[in-house]
Every structure is written in C-alpha cells, then in structure tokens.
N, C-alpha and C. Protein backbone atom coordinates (compact mmCIF):
# COMPACT_ATOMS: atom_id res chain seq x y z
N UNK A 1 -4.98 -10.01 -7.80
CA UNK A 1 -4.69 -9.06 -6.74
C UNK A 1 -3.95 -7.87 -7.35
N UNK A 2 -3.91 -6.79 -6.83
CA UNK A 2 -3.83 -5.71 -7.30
C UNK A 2 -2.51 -4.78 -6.79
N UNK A 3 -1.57 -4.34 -7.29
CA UNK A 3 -0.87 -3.26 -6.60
C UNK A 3 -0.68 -2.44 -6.83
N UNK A 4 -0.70 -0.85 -5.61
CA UNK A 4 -0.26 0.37 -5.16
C UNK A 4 0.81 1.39 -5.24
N UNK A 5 0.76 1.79 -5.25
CA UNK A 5 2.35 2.40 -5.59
C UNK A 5 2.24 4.03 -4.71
N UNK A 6 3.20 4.76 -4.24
CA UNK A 6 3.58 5.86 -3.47
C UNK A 6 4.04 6.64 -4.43
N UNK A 7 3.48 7.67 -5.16
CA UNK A 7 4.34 8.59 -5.69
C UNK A 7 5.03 9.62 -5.60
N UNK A 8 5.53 9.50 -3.95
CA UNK A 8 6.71 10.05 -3.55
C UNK A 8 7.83 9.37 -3.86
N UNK A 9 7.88 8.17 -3.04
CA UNK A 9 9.02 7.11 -2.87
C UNK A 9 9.16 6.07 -4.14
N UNK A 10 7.93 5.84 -4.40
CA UNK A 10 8.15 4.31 -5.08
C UNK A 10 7.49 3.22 -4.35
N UNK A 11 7.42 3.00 -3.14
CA UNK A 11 6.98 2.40 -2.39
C UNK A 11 6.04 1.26 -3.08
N UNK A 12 5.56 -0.26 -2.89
CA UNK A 12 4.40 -0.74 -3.77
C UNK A 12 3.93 -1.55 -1.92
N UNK A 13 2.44 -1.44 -2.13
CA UNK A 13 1.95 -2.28 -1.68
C UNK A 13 1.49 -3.27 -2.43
N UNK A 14 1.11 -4.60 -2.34
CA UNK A 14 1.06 -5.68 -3.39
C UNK A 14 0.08 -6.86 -2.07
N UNK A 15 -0.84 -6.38 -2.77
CA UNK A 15 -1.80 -7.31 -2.12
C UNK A 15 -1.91 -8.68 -2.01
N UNK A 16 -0.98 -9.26 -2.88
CA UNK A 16 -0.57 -10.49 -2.65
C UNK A 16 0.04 -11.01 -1.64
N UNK A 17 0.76 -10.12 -1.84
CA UNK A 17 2.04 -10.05 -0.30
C UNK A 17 1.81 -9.43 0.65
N UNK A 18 0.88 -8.85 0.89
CA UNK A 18 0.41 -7.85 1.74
C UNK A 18 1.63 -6.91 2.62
N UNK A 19 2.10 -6.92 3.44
CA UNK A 19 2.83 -5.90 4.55
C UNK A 19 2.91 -6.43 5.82
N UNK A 20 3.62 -7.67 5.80
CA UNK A 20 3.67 -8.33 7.30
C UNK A 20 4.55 -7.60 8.49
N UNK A 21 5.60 -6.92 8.39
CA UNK A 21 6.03 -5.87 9.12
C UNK A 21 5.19 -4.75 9.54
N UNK A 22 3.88 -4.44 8.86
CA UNK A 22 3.42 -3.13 9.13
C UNK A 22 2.03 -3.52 9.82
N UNK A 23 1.92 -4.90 9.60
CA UNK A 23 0.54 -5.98 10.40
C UNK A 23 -1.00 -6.16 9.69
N UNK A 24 0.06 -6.23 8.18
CA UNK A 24 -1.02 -6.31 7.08
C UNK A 24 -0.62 -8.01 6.15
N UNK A 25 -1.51 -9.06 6.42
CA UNK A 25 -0.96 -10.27 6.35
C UNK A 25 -1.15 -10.32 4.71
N UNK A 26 -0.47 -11.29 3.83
CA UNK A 26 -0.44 -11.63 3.05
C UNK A 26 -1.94 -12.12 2.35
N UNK A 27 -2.20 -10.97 1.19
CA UNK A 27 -4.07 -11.60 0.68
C UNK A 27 -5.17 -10.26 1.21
N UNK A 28 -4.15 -9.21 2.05
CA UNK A 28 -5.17 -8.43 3.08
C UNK A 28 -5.07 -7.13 1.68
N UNK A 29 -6.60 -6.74 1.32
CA UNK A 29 -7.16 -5.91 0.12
C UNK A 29 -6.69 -4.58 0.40
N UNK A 30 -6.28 -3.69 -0.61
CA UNK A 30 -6.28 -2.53 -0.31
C UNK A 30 -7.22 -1.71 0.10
N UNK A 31 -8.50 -2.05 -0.21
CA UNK A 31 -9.70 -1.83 0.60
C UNK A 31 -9.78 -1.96 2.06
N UNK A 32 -9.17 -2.58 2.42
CA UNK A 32 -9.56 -3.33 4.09
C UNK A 32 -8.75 -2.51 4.95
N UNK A 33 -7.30 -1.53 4.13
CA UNK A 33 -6.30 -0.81 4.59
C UNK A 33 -7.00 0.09 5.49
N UNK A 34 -6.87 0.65 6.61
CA UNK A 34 -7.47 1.98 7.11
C UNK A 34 -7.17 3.24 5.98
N UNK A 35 -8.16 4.25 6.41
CA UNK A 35 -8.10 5.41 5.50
C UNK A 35 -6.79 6.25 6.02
N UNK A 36 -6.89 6.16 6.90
CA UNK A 36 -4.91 6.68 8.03
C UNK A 36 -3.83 6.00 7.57
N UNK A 37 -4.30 4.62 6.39
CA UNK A 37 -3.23 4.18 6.44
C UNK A 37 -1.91 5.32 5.40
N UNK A 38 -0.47 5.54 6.26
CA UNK A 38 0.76 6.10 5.02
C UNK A 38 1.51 5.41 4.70
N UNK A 39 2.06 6.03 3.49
CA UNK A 39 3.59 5.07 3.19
C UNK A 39 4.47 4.85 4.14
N UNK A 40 4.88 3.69 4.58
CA UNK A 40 5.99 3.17 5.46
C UNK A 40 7.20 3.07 5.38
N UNK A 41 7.33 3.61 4.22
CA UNK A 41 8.90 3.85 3.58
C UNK A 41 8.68 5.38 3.81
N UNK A 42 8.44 6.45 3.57
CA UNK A 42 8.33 7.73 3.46
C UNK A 42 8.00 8.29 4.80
N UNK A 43 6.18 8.26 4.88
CA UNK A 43 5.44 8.54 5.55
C UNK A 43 4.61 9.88 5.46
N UNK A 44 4.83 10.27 3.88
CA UNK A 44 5.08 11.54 3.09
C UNK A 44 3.65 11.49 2.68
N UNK A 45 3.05 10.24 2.23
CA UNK A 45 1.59 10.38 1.22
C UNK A 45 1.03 9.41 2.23
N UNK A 46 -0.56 9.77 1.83
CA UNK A 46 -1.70 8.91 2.36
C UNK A 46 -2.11 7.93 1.44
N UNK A 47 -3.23 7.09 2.25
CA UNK A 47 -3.73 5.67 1.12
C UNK A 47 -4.28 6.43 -0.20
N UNK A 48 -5.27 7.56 -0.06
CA UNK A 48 -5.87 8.47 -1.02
C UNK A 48 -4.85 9.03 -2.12
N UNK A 49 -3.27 8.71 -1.41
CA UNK A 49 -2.59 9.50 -2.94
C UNK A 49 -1.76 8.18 -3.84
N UNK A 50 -1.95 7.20 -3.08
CA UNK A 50 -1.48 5.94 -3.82
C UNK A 50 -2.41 5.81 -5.23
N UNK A 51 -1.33 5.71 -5.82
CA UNK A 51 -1.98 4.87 -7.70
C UNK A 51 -2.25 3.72 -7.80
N UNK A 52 -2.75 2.57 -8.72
CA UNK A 52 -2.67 1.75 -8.59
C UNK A 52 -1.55 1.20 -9.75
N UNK A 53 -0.92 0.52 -9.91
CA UNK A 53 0.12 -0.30 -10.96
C UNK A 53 -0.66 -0.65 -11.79
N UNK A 54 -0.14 -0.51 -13.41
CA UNK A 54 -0.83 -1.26 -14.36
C UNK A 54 0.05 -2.24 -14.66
N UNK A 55 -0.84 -3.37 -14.85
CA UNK A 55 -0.03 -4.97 -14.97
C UNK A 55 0.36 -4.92 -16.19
C-alpha cells in the first residue's frame, strides 16, 4: 500500500490506514479517493497536488 503526502502541510494519507475521521476506512486506495477529495489538515491542496512517498 502506498502513501501521499500534502505539500503544503505535510499531511500523509497512508492507505493502509486509510482516514477513518474523514470516512475513508482502513485499505480504502488512493484511487477510490474522489477527485474533490483536499487535505484535511490544511484544505490548501487537492488530491491532483499530492506526491506520493518514497518507501
């Protein structure tokens, strides 16, 4: 599984863990995210400006 990152904030989405506060369950793909989806820490960048983390 793969993770995201906000390069405003820092922010990571982590698809492992998915975003259970934001109603994204644990395992749920960054693919599957809506294209509306923003950072939830910020709210500054879109899914389109997220990076992905190199492991």
């Amino acid at each position: 599984m793969s993770r995201y990152q906000c390069p405003e904030c820092g922010y990571e989405y982590d698809e492992a863990a998915g975003d259970p506060h934001q109603g994204y369950p644990a395992g749920t793909r960054w693919e599957a995210l809506p294209d509306s989806f923003t950072c939830p820490d910020c709210a500054v960048r879109y899914k389109e400006d997220f990076k992905p983390v190199e492991e």
